[in-house]
N, C-alpha and C. Protein backbone atom coordinates (compact mmCIF):
# COMPACT_ATOMS: atom_id res chain seq x y z
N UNK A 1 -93.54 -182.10 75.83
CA UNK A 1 -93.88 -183.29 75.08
C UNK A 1 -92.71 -183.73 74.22
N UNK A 2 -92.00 -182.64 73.32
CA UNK A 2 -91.06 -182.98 72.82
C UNK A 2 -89.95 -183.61 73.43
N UNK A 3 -89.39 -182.96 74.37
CA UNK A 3 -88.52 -183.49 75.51
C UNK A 3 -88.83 -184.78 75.89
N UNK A 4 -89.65 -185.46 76.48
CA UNK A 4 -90.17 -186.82 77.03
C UNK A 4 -89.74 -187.52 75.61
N UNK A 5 -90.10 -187.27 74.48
CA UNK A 5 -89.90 -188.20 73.11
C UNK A 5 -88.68 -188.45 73.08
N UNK A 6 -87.47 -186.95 73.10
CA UNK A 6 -86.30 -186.87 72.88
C UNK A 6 -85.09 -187.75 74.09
N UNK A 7 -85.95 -188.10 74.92
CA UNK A 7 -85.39 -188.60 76.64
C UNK A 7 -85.18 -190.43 76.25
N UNK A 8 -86.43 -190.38 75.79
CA UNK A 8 -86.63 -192.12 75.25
C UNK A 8 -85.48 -192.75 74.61
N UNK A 9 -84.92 -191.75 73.90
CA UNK A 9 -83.36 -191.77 72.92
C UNK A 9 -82.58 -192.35 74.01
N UNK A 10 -81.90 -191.54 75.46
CA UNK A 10 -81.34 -191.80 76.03
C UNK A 10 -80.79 -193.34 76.44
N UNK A 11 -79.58 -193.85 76.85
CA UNK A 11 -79.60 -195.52 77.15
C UNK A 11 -80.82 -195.72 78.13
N UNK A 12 -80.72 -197.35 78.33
CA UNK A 12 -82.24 -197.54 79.51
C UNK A 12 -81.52 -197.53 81.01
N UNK A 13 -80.06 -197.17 80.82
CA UNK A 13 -79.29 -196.94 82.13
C UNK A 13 -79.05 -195.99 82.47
N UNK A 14 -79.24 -195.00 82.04
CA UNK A 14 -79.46 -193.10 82.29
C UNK A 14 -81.03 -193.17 82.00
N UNK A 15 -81.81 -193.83 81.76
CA UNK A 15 -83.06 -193.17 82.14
C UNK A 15 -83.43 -193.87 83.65
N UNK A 16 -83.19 -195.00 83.77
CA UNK A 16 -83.51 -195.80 85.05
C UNK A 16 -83.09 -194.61 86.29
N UNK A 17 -82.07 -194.35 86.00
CA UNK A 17 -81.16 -193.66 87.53
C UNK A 17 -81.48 -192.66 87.51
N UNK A 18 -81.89 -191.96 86.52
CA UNK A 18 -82.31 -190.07 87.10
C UNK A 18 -84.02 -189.64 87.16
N UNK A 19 -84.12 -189.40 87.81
CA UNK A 19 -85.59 -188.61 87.83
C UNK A 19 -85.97 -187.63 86.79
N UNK A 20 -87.20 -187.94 86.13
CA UNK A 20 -87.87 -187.21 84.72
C UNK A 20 -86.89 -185.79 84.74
N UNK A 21 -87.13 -185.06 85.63
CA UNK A 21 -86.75 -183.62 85.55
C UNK A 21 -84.87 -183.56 85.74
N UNK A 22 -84.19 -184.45 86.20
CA UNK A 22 -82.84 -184.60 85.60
C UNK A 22 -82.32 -185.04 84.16
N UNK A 23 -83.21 -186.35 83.81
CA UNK A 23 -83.81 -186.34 82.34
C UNK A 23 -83.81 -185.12 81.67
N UNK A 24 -84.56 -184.29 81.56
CA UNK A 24 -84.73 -183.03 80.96
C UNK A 24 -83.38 -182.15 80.85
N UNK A 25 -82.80 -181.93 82.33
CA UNK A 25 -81.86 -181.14 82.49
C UNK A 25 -80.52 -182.09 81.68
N UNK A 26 -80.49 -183.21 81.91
CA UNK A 26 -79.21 -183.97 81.02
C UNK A 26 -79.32 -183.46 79.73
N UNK A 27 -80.62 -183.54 79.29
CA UNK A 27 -80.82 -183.16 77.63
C UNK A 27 -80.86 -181.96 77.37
N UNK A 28 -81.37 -181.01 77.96
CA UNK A 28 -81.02 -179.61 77.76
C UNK A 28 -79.33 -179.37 77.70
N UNK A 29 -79.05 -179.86 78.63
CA UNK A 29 -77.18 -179.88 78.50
C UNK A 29 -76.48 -180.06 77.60
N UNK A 30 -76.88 -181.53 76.81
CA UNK A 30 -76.64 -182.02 75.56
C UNK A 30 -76.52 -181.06 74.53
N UNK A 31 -78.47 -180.72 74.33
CA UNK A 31 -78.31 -179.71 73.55
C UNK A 31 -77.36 -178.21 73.44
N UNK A 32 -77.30 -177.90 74.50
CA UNK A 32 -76.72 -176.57 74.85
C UNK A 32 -75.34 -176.61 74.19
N UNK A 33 -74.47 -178.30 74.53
CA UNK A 33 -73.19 -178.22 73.82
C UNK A 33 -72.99 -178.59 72.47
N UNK A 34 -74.16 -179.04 71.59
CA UNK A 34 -73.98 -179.13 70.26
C UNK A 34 -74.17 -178.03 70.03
N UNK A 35 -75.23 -177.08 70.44
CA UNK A 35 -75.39 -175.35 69.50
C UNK A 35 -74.58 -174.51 69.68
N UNK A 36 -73.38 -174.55 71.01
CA UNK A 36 -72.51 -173.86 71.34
C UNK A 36 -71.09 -174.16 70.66
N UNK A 37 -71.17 -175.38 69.75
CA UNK A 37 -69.73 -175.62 68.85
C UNK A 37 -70.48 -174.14 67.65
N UNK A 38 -68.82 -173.65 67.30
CA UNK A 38 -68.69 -172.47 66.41
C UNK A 38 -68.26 -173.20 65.06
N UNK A 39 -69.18 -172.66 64.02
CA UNK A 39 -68.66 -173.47 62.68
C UNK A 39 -68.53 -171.39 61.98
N UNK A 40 -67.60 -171.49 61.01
CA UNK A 40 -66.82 -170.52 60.21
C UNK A 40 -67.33 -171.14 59.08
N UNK A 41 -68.67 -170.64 58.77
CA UNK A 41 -69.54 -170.52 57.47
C UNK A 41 -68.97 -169.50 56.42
N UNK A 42 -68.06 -168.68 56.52
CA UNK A 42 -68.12 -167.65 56.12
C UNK A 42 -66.41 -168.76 55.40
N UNK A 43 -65.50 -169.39 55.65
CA UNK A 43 -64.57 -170.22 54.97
C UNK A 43 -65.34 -171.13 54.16
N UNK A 44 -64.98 -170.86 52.93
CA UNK A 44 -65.81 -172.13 51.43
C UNK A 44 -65.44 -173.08 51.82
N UNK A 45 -64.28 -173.82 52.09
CA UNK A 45 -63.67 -175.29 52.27
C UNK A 45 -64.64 -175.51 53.62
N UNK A 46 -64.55 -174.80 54.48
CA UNK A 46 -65.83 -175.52 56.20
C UNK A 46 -67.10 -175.86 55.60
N UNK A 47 -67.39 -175.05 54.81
CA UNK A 47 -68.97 -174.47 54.38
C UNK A 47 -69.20 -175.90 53.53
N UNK A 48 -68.08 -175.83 52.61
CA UNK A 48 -67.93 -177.20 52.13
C UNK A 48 -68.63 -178.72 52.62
N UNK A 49 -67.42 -178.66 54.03
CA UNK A 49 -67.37 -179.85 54.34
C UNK A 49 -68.41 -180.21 54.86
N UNK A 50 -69.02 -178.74 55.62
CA UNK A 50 -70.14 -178.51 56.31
C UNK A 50 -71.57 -179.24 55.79
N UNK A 51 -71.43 -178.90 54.44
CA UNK A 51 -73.05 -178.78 53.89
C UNK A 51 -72.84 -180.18 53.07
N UNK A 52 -71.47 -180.85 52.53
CA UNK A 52 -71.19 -182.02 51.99
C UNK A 52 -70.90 -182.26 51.10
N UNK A 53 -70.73 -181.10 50.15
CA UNK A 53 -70.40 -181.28 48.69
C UNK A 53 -69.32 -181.99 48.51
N UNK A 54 -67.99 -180.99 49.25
CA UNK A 54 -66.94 -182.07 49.37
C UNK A 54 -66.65 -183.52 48.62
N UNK A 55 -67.52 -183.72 50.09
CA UNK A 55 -67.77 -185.25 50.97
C UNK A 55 -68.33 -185.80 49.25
N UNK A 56 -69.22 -185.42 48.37
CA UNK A 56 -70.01 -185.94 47.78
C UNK A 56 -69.36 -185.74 46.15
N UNK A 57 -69.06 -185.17 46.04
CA UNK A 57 -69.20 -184.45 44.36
C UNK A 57 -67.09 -184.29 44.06
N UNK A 58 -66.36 -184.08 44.95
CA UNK A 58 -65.18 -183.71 44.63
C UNK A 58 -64.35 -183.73 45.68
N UNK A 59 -63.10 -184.07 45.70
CA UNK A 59 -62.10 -183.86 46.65
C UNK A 59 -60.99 -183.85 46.22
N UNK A 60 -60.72 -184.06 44.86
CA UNK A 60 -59.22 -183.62 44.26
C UNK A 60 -59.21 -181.92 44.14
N UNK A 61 -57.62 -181.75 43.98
CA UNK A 61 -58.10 -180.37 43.86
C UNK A 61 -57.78 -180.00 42.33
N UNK A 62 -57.71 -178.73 41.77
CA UNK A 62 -58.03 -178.37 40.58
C UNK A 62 -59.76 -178.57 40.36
N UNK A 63 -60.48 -178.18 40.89
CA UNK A 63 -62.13 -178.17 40.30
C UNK A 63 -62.04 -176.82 39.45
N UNK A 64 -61.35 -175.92 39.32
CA UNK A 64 -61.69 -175.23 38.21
C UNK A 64 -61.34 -175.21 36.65
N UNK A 65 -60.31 -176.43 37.12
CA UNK A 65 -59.99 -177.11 35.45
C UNK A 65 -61.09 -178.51 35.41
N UNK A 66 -61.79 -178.92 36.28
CA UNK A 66 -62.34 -180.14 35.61
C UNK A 66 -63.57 -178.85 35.16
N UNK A 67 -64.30 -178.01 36.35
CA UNK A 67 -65.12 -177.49 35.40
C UNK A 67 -65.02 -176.87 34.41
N UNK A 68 -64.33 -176.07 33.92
CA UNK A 68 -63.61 -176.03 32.14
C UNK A 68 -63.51 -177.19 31.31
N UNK A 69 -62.98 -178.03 31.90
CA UNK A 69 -63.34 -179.61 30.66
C UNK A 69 -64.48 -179.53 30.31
N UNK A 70 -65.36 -179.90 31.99
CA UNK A 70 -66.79 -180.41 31.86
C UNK A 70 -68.00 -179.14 30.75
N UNK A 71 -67.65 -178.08 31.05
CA UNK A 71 -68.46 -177.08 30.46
C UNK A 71 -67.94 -177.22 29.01
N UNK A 72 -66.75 -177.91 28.85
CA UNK A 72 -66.52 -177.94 26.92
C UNK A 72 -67.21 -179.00 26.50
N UNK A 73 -67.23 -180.24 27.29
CA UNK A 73 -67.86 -181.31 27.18
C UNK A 73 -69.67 -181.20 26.69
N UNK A 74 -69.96 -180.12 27.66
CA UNK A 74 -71.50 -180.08 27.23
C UNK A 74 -71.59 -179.40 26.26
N UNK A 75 -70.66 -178.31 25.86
CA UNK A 75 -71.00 -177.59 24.62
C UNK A 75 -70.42 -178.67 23.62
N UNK A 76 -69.57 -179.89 23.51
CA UNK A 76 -69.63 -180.38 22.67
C UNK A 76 -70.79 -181.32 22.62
N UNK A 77 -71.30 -182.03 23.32
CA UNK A 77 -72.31 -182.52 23.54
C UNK A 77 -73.40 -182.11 22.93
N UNK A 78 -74.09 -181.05 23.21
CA UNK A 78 -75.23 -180.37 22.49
C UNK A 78 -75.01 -179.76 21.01
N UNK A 79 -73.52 -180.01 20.45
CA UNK A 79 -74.01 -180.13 19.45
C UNK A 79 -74.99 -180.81 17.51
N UNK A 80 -75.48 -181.97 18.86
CA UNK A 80 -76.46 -182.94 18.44
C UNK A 80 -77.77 -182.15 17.80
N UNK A 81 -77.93 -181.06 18.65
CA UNK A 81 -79.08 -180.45 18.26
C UNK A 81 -79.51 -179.87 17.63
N UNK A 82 -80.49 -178.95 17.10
CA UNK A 82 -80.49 -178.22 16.46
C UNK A 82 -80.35 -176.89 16.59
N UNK A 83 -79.65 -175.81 15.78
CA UNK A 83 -79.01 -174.50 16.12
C UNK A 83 -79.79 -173.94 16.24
N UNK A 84 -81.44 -174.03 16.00
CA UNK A 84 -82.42 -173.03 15.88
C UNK A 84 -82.98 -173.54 16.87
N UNK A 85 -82.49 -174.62 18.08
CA UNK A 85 -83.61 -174.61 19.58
C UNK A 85 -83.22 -173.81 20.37
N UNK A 86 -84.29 -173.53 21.42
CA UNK A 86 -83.83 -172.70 22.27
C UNK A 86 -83.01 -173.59 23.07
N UNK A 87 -83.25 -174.35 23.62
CA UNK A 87 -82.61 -175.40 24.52
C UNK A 87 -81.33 -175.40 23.92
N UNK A 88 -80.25 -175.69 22.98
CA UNK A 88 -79.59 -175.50 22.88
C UNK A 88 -78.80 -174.09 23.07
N UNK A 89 -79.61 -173.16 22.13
CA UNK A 89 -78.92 -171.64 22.93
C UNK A 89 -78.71 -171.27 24.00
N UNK A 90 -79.99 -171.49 24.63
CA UNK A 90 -79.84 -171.08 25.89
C UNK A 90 -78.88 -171.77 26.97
N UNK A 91 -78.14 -173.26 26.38
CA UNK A 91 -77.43 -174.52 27.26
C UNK A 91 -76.03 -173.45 26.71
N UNK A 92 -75.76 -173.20 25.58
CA UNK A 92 -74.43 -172.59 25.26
C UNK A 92 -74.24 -171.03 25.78
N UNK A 93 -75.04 -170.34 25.91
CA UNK A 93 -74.60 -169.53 26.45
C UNK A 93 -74.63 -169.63 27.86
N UNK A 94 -75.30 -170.02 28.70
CA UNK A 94 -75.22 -170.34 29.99
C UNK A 94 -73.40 -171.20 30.20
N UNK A 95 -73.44 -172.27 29.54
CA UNK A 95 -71.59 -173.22 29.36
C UNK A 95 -70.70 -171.88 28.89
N UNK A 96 -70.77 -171.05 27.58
CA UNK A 96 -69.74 -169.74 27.38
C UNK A 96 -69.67 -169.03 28.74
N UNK A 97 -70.78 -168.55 29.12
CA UNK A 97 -70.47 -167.35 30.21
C UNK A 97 -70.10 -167.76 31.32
N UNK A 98 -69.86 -169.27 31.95
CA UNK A 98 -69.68 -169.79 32.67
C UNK A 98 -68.08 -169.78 32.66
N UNK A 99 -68.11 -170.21 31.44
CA UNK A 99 -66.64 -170.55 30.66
C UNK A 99 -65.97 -168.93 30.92
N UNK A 100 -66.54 -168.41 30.58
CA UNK A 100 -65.58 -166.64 30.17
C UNK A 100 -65.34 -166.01 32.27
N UNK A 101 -66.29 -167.24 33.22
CA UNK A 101 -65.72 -166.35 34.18
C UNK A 101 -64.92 -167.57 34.93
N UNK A 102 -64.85 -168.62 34.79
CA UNK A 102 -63.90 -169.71 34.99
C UNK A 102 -62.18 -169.15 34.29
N UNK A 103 -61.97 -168.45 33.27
CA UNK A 103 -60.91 -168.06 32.64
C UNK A 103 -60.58 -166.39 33.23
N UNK A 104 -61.68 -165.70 33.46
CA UNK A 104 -61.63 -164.60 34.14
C UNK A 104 -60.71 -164.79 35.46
N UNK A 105 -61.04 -165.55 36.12
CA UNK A 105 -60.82 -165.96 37.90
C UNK A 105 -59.74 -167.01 37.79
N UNK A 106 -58.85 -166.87 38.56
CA UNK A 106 -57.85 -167.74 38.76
C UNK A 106 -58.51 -168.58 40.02
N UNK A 107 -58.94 -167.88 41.51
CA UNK A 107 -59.34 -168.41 42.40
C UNK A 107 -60.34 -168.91 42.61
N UNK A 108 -60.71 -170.51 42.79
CA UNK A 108 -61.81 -170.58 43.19
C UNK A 108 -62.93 -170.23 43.96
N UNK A 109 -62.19 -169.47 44.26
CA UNK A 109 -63.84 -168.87 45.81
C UNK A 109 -64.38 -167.45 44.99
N UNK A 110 -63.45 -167.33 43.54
CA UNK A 110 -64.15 -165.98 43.20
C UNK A 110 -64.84 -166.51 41.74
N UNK A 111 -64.55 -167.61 41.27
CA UNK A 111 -65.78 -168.39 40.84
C UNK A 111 -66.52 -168.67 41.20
N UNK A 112 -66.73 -169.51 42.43
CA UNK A 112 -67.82 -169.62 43.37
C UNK A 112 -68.87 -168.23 43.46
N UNK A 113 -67.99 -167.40 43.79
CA UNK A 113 -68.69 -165.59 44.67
C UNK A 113 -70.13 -165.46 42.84
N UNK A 114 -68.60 -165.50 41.97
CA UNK A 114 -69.42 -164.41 40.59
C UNK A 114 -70.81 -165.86 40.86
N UNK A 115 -70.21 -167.35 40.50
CA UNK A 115 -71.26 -168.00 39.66
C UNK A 115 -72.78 -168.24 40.54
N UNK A 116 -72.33 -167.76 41.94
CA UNK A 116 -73.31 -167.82 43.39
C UNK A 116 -73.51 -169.53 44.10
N UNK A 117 -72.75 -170.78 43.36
CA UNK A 117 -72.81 -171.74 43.45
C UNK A 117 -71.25 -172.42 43.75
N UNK A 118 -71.18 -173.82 44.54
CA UNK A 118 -70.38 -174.27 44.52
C UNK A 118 -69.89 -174.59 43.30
N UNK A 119 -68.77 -174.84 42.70
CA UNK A 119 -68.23 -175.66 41.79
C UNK A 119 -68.27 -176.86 41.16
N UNK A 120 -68.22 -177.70 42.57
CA UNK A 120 -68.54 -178.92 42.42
C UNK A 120 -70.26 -179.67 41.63
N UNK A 121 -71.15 -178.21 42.22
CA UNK A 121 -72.40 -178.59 41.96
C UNK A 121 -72.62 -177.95 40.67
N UNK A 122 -71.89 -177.48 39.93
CA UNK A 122 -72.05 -177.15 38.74
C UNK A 122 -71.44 -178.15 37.68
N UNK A 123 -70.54 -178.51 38.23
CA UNK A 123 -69.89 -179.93 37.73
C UNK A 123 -70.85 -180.98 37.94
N UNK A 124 -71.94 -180.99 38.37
CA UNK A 124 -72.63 -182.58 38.76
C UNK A 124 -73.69 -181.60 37.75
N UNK A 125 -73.95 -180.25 37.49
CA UNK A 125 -75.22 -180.01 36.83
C UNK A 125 -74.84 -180.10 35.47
N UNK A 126 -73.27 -180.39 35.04
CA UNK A 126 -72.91 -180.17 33.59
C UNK A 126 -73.26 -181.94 33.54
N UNK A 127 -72.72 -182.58 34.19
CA UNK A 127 -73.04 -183.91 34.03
C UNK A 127 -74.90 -184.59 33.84
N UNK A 128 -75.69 -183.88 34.30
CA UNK A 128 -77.10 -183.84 34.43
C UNK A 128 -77.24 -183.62 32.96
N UNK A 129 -77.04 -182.46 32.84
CA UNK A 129 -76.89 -181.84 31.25
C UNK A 129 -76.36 -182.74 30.16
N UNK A 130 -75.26 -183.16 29.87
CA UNK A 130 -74.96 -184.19 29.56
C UNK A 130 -75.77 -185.28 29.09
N UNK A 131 -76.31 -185.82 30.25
CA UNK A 131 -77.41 -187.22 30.28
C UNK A 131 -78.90 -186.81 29.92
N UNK A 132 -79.10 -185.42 30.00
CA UNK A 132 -80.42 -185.09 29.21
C UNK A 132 -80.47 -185.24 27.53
N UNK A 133 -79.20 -184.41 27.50
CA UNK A 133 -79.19 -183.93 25.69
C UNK A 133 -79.32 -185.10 25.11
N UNK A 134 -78.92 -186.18 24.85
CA UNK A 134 -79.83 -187.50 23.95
C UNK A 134 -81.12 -187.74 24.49
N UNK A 135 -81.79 -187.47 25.25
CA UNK A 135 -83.13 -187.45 25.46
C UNK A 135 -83.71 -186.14 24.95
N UNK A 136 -83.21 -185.17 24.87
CA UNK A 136 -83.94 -184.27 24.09
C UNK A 136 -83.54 -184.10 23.00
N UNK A 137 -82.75 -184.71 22.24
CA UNK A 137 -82.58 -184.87 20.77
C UNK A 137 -83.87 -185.88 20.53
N UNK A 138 -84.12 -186.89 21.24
CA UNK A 138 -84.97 -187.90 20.75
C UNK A 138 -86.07 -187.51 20.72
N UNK A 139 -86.81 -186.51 21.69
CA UNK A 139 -87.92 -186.14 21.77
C UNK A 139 -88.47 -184.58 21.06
N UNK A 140 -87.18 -184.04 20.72
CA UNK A 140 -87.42 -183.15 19.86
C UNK A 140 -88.43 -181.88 20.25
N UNK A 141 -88.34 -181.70 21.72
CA UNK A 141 -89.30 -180.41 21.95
C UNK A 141 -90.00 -179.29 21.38
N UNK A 142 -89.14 -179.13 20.59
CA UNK A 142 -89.05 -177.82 20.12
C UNK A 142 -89.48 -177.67 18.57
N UNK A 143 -89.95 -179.25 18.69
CA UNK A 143 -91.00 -179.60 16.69
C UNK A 143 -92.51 -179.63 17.17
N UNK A 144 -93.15 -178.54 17.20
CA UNK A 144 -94.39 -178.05 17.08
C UNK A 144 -94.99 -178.26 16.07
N UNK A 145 -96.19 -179.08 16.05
CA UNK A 145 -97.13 -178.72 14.99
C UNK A 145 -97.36 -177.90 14.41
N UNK A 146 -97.90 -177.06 13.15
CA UNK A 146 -98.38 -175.99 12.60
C UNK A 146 -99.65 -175.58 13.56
N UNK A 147 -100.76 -176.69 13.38
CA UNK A 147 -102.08 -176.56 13.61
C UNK A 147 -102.42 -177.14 15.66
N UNK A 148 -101.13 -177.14 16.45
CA UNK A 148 -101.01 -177.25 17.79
C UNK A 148 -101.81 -176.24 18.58
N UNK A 149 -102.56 -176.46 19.37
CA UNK A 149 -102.51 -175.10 20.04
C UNK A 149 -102.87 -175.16 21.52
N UNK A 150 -101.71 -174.35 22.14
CA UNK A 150 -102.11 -174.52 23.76
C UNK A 150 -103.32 -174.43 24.75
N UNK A 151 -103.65 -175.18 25.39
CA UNK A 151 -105.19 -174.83 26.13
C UNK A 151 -105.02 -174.09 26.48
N UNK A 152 -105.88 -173.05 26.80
CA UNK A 152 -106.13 -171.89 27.76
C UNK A 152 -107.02 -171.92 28.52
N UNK A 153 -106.94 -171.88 30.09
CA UNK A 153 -108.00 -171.75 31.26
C UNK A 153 -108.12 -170.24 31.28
N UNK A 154 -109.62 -170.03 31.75
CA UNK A 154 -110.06 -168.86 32.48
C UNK A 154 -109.37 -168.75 33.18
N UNK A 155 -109.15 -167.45 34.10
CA UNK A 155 -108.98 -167.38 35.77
C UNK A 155 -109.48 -166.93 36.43
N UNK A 156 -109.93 -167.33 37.57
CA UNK A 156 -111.29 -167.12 38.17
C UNK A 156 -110.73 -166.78 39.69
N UNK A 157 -111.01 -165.40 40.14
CA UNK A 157 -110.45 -165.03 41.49
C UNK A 157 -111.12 -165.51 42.72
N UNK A 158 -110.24 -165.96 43.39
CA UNK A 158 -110.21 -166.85 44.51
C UNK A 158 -111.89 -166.50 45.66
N UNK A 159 -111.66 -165.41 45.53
CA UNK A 159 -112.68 -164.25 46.21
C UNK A 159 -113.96 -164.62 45.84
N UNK A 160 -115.07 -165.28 44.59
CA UNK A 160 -115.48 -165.63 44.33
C UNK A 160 -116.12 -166.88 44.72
N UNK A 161 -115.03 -168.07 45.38
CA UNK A 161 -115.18 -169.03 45.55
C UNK A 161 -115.15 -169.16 47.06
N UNK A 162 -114.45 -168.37 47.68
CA UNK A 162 -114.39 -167.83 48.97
C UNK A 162 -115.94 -167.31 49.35
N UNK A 163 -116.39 -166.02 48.64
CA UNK A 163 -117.48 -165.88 49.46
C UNK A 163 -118.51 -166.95 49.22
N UNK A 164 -119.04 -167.67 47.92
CA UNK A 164 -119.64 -168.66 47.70
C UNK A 164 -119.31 -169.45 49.09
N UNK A 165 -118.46 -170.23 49.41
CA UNK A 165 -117.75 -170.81 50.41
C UNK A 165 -118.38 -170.41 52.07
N UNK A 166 -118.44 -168.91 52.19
CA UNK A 166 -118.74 -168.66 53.54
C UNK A 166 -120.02 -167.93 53.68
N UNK A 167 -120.84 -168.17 52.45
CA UNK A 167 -122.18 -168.76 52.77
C UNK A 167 -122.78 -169.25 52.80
N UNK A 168 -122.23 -170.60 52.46
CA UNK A 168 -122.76 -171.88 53.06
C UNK A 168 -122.22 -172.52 54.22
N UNK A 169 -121.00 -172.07 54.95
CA UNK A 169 -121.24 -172.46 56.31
C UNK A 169 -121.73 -171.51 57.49
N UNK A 170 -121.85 -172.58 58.27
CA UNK A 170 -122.60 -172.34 59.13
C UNK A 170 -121.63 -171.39 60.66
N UNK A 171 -121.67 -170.97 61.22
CA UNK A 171 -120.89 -170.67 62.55
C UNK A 171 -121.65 -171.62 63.96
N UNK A 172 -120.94 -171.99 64.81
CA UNK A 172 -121.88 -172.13 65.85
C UNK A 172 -121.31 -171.38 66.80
């Protein structure tokens, strides 16, 4: 079924001239030579180009000095907030330790290895970061009422509702 859908793709001048089951075999062929190209996942720059970051987020080189700017940038940034949120602590030490292995590592692929992320996408998450922190200065999360207090649900095991459930239907 899939095949017949995938055939329709074909021009209407290769489907006219071959019979359904050459159809099939053209496209099996097809396929066979896109899965048989070898990509070297295991090189950061392929893996790169591969998955698009590249393509999307960076192509000068030096990304481990813009991410050192960018990670000073957010720690200057957040300091809008207040020293006693968590959101802020937790934004600065995440930017320091980031920072302490960006200065650790000369090479980028062993920034990459420690931080488990591309570069580039940490650079688009410092920028995210960035464009939050005046929205959470404005909204102030972290100013709780005295007299606030969180709802609390029961929890009620599934098993309960299940057997309720399968005795009221029926089998035929």
């Amino acid at each position: 079924m899939a095949l017949r859908g995938l055939v329709s793709l074909l021009p209407s001048g290769l489907r006219a001239g071959v019979s359904h089951l050459q159809q099939q075999q053209a496209l099996l062929r097809s396929f066979r030579a896109v899965a048989d190209v070898e990509i070297n996942l295991d090189d950061r720059e392929t893996l790169k180009k591969y998955v698009g970051v590249r393509d999307h987020l960076s192509r000068e080189p030096g990304t481990r000095s813009k991410l050192m700017a960018t990670l000073n940038e957010v720690l200057d940034a957040v300091k809008v907030l207040p020293a006693t949120s968590d959101y802020r602590r937790g934004l600065e030490a995440t930017c320091q330790y980031r920072l302490k292995v960006c200065e650790a590592n000369e090479q980028e692929t062993a920034i990459e290895d420690v931080l488990d992320s591309h570069m580039e996408e940490v650079i688009q998450e410092c920028f995210d970061e960035i464009k939050l922190i005046p929205y959470m200065n404005e909204n102030k999360p972290w100013d709780v009422p005295d007299d606030f207090s969180v709802p609390v649900f029961d929890y009620h095991d599934a098993s309960e509702y299940l057997s309720q459930y399968q005795k009221n239907v029926t089998y035929m």
